[in-house]
PDB file of N, CA and C in Angstrom:
ATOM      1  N   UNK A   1       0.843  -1.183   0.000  1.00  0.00           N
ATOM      2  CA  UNK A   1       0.000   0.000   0.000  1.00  0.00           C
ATOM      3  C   UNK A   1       0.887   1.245   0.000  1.00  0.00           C
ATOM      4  N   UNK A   2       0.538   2.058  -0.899  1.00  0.00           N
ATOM      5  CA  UNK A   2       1.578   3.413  -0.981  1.00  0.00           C
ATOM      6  C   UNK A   2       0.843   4.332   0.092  1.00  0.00           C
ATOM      7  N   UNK A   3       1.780   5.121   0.519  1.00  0.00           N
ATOM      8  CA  UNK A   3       1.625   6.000   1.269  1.00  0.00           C
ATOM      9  C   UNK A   3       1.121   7.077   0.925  1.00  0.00           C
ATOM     10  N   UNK A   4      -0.047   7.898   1.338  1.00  0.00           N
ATOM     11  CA  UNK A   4      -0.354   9.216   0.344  1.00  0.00           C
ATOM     12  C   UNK A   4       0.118  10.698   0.484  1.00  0.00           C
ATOM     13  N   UNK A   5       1.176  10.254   1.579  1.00  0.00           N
ATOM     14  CA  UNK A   5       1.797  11.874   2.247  1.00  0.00           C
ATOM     15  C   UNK A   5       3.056  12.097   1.656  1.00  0.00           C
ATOM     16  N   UNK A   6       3.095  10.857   0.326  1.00  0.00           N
ATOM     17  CA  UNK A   6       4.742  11.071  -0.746  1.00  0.00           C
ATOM     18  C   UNK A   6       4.754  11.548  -2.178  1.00  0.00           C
ATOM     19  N   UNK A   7       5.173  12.575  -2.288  1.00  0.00           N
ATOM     20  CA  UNK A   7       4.966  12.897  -3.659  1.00  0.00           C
ATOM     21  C   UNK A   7       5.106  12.093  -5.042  1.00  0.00           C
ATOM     22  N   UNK A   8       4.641  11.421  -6.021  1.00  0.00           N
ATOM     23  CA  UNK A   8       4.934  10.424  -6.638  1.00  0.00           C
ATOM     24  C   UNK A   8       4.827  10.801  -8.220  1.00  0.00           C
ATOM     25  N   UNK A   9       3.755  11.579  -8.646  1.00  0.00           N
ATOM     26  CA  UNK A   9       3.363  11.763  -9.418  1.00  0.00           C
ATOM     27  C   UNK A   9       4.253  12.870 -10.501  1.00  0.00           C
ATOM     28  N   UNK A  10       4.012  12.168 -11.938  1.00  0.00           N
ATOM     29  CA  UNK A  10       5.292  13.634 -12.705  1.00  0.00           C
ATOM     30  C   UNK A  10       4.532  14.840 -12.752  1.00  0.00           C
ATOM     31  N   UNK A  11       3.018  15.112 -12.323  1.00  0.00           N
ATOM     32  CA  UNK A  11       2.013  16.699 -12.627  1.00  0.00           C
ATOM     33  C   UNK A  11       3.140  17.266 -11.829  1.00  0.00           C
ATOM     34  N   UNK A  12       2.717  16.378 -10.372  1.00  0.00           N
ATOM     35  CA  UNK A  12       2.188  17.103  -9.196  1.00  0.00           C
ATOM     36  C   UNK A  12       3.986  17.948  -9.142  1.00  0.00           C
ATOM     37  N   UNK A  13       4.913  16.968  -9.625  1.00  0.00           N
ATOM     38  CA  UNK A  13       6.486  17.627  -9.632  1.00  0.00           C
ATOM     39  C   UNK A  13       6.371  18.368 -10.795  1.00  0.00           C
ATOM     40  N   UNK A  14       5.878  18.389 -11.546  1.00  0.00           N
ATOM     41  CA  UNK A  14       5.731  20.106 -12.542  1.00  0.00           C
ATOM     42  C   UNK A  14       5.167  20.836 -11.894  1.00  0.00           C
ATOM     43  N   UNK A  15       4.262  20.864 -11.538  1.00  0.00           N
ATOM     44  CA  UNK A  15       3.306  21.730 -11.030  1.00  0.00           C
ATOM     45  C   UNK A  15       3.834  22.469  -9.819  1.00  0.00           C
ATOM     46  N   UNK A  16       4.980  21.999  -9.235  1.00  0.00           N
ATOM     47  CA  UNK A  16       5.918  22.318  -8.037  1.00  0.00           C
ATOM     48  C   UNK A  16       7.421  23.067  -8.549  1.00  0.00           C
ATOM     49  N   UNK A  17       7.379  22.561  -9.724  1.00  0.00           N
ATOM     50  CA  UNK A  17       8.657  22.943 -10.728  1.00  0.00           C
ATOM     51  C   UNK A  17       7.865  24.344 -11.121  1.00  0.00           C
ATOM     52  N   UNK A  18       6.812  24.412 -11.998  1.00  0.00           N
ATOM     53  CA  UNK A  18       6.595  25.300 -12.666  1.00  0.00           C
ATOM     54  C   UNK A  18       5.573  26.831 -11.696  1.00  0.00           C
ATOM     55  N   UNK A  19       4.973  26.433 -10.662  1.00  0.00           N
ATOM     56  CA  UNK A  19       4.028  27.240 -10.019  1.00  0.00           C
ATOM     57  C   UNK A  19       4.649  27.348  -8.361  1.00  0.00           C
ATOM     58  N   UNK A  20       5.433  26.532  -8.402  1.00  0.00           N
ATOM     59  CA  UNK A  20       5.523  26.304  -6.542  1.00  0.00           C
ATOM     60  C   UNK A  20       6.809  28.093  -6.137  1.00  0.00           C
ATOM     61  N   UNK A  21       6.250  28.276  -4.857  1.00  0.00           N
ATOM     62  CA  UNK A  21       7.601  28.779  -4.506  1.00  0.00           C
ATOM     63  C   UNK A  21       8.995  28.005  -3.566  1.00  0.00           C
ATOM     64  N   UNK A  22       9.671  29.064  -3.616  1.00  0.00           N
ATOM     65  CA  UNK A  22      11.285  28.810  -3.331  1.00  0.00           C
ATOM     66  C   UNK A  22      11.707  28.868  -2.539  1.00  0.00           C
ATOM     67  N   UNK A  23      12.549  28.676  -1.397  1.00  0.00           N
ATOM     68  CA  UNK A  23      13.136  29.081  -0.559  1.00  0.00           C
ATOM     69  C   UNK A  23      14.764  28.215  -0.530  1.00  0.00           C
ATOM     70  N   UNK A  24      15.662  29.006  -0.401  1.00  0.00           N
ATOM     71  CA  UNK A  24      16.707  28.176  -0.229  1.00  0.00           C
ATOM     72  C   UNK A  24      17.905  28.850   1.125  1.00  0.00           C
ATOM     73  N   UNK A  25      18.631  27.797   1.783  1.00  0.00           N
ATOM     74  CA  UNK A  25      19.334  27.745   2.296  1.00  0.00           C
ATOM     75  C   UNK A  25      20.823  27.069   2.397  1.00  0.00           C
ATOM     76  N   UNK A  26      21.247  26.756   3.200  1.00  0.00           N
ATOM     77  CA  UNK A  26      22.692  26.533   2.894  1.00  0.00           C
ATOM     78  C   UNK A  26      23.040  24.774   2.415  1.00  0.00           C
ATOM     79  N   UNK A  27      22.003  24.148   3.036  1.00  0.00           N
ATOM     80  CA  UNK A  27      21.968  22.607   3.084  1.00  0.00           C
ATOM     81  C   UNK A  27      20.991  22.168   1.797  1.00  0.00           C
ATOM     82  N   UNK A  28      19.769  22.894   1.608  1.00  0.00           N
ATOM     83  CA  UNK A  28      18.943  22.392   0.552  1.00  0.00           C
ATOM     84  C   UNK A  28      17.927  23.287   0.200  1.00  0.00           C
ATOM     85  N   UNK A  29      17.371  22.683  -0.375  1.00  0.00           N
ATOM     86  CA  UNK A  29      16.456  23.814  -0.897  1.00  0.00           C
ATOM     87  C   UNK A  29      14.853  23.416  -1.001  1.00  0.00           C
ATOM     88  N   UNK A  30      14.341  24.367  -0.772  1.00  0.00           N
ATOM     89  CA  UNK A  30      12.430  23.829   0.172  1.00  0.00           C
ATOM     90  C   UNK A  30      12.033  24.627  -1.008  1.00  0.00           C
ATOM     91  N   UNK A  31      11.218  23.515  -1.795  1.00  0.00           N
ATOM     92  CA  UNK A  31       9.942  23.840  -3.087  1.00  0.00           C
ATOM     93  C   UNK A  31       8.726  23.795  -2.188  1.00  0.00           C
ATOM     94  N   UNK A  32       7.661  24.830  -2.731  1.00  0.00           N
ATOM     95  CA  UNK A  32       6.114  24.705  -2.047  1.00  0.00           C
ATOM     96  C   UNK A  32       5.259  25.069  -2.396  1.00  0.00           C
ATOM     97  N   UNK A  33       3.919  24.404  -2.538  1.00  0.00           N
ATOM     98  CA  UNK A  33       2.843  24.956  -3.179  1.00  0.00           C
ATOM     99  C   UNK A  33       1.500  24.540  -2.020  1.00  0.00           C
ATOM    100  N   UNK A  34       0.441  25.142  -1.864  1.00  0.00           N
ATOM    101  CA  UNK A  34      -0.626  24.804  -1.644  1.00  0.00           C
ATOM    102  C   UNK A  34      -1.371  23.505  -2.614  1.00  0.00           C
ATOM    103  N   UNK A  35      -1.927  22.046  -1.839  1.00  0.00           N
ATOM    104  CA  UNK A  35      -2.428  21.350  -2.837  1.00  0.00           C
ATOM    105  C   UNK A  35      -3.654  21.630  -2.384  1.00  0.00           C
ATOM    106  N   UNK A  36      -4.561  21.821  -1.363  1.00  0.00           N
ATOM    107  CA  UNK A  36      -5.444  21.793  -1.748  1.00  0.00           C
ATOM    108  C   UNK A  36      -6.492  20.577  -1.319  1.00  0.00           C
ATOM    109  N   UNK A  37      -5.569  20.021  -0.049  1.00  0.00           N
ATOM    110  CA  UNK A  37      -6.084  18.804   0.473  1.00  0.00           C
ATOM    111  C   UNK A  37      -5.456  18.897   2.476  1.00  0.00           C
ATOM    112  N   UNK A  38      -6.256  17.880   2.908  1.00  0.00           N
ATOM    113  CA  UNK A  38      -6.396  18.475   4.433  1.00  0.00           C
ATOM    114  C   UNK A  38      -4.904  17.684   4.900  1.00  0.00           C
ATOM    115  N   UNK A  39      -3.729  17.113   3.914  1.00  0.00           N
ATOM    116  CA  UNK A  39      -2.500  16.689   4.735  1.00  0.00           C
ATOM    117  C   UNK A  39      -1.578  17.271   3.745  1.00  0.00           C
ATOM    118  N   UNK A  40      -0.318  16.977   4.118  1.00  0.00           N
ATOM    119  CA  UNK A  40       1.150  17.437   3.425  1.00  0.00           C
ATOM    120  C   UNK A  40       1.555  16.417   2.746  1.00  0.00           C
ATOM    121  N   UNK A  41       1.923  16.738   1.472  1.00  0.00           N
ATOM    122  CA  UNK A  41       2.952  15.424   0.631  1.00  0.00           C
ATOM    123  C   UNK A  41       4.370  16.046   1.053  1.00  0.00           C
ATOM    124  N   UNK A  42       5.316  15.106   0.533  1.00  0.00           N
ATOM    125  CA  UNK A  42       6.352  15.762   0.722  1.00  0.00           C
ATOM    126  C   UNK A  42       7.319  14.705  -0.461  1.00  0.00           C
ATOM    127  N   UNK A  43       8.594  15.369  -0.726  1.00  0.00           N
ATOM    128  CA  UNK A  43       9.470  14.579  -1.461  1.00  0.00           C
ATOM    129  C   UNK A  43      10.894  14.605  -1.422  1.00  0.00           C
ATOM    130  N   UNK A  44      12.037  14.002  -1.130  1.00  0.00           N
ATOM    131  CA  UNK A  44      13.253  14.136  -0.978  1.00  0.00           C
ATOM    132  C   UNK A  44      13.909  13.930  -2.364  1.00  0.00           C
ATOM    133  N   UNK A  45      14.840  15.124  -2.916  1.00  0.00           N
ATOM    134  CA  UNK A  45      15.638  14.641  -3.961  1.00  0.00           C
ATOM    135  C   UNK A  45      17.517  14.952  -3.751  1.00  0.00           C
ATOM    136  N   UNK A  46      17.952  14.116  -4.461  1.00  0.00           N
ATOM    137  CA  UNK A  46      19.232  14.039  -4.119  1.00  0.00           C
ATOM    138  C   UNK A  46      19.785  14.318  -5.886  1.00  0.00           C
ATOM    139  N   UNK A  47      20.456  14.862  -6.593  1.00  0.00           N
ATOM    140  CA  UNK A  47      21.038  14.340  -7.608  1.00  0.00           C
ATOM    141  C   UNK A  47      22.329  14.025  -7.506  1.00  0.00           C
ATOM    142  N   UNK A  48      23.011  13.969  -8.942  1.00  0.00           N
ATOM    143  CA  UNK A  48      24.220  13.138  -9.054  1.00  0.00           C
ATOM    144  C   UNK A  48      25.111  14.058  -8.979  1.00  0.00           C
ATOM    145  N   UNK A  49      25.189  15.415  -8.554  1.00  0.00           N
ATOM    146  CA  UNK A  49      25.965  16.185  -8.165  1.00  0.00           C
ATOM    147  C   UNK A  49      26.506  16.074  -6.843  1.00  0.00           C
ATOM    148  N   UNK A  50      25.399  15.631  -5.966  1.00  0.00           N
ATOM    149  CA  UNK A  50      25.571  15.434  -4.555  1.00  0.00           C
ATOM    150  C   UNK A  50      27.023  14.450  -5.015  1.00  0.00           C
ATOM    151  N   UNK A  51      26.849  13.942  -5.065  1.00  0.00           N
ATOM    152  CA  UNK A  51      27.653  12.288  -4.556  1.00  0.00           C
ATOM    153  C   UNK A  51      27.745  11.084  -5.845  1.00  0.00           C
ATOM    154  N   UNK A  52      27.872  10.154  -4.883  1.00  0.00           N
ATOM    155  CA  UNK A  52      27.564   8.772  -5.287  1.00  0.00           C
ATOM    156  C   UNK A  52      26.289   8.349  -4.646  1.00  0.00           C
ATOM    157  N   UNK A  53      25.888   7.569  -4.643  1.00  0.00           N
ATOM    158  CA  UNK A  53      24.846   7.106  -4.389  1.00  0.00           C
ATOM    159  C   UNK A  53      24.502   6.689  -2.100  1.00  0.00           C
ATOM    160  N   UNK A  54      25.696   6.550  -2.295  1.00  0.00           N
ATOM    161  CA  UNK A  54      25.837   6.410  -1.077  1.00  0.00           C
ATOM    162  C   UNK A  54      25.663   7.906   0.243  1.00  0.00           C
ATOM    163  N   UNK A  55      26.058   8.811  -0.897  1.00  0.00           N
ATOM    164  CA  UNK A  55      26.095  10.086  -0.007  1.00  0.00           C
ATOM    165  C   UNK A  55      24.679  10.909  -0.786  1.00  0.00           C
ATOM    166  N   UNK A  56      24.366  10.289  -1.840  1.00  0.00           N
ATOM    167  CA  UNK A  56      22.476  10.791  -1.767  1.00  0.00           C
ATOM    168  C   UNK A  56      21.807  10.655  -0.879  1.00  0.00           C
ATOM    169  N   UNK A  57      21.695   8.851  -0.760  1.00  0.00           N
ATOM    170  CA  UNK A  57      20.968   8.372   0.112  1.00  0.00           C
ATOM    171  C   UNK A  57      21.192   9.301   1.634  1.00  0.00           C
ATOM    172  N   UNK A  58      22.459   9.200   1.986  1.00  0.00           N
ATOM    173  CA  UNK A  58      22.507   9.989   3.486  1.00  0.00           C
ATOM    174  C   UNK A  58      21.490  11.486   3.312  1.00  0.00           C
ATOM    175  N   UNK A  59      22.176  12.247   1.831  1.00  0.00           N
ATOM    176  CA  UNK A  59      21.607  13.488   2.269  1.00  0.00           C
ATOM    177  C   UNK A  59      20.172  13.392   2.639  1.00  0.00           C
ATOM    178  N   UNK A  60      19.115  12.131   1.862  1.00  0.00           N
ATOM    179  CA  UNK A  60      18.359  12.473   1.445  1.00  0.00           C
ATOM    180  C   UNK A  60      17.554  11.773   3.183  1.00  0.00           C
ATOM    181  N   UNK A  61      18.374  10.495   4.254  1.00  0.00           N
ATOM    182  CA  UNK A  61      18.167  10.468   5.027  1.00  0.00           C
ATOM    183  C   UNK A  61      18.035  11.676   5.864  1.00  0.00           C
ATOM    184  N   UNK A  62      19.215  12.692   6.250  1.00  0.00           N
ATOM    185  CA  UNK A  62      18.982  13.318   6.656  1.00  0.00           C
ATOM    186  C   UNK A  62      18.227  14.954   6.721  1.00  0.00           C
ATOM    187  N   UNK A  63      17.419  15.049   5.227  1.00  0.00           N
ATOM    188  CA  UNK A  63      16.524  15.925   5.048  1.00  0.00           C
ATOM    189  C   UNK A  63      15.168  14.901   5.734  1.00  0.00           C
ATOM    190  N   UNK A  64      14.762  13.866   5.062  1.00  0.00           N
ATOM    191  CA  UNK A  64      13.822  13.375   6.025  1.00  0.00           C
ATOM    192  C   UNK A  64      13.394  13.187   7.478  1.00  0.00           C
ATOM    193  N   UNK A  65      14.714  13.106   8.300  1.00  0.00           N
ATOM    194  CA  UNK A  65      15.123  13.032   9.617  1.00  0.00           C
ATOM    195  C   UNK A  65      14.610  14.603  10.060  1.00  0.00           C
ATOM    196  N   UNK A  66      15.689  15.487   9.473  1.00  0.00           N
ATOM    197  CA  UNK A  66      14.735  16.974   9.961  1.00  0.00           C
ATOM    198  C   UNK A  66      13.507  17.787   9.161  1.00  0.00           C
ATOM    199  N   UNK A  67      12.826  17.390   8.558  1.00  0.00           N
ATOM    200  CA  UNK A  67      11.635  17.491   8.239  1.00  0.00           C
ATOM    201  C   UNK A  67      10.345  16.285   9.469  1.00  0.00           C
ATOM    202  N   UNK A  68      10.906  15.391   9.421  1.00  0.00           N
ATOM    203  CA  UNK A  68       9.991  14.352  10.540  1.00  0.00           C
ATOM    204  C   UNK A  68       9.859  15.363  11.862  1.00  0.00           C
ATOM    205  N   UNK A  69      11.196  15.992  12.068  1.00  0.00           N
ATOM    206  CA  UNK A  69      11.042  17.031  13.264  1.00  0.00           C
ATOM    207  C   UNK A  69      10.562  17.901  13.290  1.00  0.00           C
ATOM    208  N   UNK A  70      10.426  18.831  12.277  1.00  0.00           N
ATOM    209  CA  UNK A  70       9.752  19.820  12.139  1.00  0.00           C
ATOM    210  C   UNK A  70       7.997  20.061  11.278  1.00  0.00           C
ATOM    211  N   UNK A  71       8.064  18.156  11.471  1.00  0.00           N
ATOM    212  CA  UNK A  71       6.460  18.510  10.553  1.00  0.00           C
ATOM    213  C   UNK A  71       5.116  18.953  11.177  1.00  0.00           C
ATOM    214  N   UNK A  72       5.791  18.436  12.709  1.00  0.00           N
ATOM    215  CA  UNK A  72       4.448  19.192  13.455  1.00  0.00           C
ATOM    216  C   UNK A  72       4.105  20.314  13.133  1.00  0.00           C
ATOM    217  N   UNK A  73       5.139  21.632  13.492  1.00  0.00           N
ATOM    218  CA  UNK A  73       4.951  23.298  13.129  1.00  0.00           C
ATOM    219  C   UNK A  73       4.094  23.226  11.984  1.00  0.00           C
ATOM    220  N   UNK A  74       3.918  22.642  11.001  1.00  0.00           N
ATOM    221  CA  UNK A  74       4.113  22.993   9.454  1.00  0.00           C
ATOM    222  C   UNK A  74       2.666  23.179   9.091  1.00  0.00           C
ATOM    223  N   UNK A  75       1.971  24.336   8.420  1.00  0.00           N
ATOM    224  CA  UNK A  75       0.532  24.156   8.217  1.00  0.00           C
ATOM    225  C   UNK A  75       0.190  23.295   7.476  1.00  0.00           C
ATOM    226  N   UNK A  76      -0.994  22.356   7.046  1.00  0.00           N
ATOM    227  CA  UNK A  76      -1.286  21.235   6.647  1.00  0.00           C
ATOM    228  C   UNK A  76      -1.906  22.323   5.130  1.00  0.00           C
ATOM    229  N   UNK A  77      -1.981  21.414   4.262  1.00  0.00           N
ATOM    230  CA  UNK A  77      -2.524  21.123   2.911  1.00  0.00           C
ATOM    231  C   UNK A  77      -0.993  21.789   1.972  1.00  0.00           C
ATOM    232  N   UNK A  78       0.102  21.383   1.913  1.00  0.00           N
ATOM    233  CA  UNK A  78       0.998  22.244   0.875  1.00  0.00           C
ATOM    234  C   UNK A  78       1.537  20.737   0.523  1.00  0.00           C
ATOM    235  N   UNK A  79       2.537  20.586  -0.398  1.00  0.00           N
ATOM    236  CA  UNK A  79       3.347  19.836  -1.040  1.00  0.00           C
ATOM    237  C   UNK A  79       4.784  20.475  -0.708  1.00  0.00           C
ATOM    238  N   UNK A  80       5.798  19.684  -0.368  1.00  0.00           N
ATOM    239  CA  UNK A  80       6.924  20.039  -0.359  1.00  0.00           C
ATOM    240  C   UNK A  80       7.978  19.428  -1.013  1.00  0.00           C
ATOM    241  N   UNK A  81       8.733  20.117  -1.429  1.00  0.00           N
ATOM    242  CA  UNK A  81      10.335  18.928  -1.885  1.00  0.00           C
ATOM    243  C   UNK A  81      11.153  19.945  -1.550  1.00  0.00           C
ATOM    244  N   UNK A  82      12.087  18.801  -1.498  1.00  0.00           N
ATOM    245  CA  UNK A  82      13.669  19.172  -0.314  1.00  0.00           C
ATOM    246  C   UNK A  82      14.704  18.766  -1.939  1.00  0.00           C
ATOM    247  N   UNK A  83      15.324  19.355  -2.321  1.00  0.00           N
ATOM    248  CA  UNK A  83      16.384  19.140  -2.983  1.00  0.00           C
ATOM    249  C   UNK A  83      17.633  19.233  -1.823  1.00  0.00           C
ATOM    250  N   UNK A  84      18.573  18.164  -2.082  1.00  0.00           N
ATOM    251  CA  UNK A  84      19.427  18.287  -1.447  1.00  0.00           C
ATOM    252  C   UNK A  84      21.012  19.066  -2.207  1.00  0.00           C
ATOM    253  N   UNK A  85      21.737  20.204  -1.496  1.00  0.00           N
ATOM    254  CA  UNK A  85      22.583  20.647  -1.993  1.00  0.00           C
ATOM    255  C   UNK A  85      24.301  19.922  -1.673  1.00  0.00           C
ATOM    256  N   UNK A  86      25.198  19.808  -2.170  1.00  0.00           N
ATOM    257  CA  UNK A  86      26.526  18.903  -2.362  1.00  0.00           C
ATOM    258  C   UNK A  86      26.799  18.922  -0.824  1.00  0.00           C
ATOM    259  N   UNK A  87      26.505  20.235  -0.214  1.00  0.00           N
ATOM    260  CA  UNK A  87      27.245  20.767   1.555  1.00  0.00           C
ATOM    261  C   UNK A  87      26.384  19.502   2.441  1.00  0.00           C
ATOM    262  N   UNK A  88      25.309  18.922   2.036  1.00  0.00           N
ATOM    263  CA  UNK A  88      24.335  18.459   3.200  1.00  0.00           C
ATOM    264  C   UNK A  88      24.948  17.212   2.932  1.00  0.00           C
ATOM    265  N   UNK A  89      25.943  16.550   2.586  1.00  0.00           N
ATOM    266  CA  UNK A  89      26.523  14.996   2.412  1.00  0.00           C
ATOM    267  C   UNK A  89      27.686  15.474   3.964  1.00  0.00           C
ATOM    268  N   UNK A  90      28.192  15.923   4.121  1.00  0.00           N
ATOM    269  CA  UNK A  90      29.183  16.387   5.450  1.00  0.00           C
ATOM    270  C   UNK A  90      28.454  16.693   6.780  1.00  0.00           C
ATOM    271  N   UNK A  91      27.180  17.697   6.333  1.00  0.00           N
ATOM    272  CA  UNK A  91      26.552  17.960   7.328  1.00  0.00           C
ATOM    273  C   UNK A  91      26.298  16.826   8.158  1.00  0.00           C
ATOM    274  N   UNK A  92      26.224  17.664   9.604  1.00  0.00           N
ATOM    275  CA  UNK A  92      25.073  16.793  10.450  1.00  0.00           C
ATOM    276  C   UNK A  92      23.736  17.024  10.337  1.00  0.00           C
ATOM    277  N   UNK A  93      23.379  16.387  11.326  1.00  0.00           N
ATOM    278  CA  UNK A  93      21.507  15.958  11.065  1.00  0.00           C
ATOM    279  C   UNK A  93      21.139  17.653  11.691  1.00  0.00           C
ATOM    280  N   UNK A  94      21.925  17.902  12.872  1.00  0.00           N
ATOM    281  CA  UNK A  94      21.331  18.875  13.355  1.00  0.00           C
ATOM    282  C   UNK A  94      21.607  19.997  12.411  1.00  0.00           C
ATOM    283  N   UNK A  95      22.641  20.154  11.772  1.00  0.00           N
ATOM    284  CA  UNK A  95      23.108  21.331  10.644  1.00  0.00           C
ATOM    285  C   UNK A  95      21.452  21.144   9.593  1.00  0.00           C
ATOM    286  N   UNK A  96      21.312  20.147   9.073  1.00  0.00           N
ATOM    287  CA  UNK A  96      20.656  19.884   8.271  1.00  0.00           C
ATOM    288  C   UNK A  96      19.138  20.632   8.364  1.00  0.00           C
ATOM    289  N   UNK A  97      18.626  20.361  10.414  1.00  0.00           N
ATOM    290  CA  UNK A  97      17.314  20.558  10.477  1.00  0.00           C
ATOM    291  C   UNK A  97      17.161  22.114  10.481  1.00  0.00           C
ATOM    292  N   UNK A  98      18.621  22.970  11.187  1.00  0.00           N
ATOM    293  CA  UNK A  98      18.654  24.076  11.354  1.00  0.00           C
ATOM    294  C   UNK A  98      18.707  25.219   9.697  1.00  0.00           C
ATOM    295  N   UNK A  99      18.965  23.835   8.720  1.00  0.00           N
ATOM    296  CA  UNK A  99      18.953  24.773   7.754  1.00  0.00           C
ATOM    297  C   UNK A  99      17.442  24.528   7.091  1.00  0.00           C
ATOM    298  N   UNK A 100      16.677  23.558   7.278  1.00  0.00           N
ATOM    299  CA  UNK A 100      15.192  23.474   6.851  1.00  0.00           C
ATOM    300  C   UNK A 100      15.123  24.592   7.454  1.00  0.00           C
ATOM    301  N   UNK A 101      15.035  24.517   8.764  1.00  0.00           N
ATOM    302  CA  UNK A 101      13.823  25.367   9.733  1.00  0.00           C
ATOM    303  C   UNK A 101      14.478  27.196   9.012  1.00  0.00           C
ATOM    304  N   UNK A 102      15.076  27.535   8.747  1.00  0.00           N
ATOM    305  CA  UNK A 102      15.599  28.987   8.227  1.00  0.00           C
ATOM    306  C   UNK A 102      14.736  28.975   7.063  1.00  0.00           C
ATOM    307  N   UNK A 103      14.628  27.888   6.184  1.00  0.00           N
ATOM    308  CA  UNK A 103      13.964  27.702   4.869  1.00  0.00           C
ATOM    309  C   UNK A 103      12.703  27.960   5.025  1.00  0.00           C
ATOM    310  N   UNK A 104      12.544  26.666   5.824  1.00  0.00           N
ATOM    311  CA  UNK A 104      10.703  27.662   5.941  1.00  0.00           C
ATOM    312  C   UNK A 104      10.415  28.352   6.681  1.00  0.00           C
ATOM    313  N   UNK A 105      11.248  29.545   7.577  1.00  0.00           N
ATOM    314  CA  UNK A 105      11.466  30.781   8.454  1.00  0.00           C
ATOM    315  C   UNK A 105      10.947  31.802   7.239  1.00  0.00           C
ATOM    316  N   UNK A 106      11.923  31.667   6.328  1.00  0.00           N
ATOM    317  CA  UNK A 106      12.097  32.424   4.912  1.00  0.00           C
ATOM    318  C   UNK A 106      10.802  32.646   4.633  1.00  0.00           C
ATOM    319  N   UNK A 107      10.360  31.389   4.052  1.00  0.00           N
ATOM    320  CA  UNK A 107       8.968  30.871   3.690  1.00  0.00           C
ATOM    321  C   UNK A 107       8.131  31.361   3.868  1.00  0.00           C
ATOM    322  N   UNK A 108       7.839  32.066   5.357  1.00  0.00           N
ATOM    323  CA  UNK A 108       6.783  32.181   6.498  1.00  0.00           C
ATOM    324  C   UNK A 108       5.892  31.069   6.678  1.00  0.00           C
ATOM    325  N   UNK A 109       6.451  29.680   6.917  1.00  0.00           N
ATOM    326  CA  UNK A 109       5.920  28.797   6.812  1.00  0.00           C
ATOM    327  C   UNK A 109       5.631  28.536   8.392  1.00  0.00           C
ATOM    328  N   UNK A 110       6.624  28.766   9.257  1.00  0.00           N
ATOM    329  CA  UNK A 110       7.049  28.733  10.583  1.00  0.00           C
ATOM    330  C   UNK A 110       7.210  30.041  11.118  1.00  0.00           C
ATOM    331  N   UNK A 111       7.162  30.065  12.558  1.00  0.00           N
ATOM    332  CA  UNK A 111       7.749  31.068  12.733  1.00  0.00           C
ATOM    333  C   UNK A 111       8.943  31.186  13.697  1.00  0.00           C
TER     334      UNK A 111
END
């Protein structure tokens, strides 16, 4: 059974590509749009700039790790994706959450 709080679909990542806003920080970078439904999707991306595969996967662990922490704050119905930037393969988890939470500070997602 798929989960429905994961972004999956190629619209819904245009539609985040082409309409969403921006926010970026030092570790990654927070895409966002209103969907329009009473929970949050969300999506982790890593590319081949980051790394090897081995240091995607981490970044992309540890954007999930501080997003899980900070999803309480977060108002419900938006879509999010986390691109991960080359710096968040070194980072720690806590570097990582402190640079979400600035992102969606930015955002006014949080306060």
């Amino acid at each position: 059974m798929k989960k429905p709080e994961i972004l999956r679909k190629r619209e819904d990542f245009k539609k985040l590509y082409k309409r969403g806003k921006s926010s970026n920080s030092r570790h990654l970078v927070l895409l966002y749009i209103k969907n329009g439904l009473s929970y949050n999707r969300k999506a982790f991306l890593a590319s081949k700039k980051v790394g090897n595969s081995v240091c995607r996967n981490r970044a992309r662990r540890l954007m999930r790790e501080a997003f899980r922490k900070t999803e309480a704050e977060l108002p419900l119905g938006y879509d999010f994706l986390l691109i991960a930037r080359s710096s968040a393969v070194e980072a720690k988890c806590a570097d990582v959450e402190i640079s979400l939470r600035s992102a969606l500070r930015r955002a006014g997602l949080i306060k």
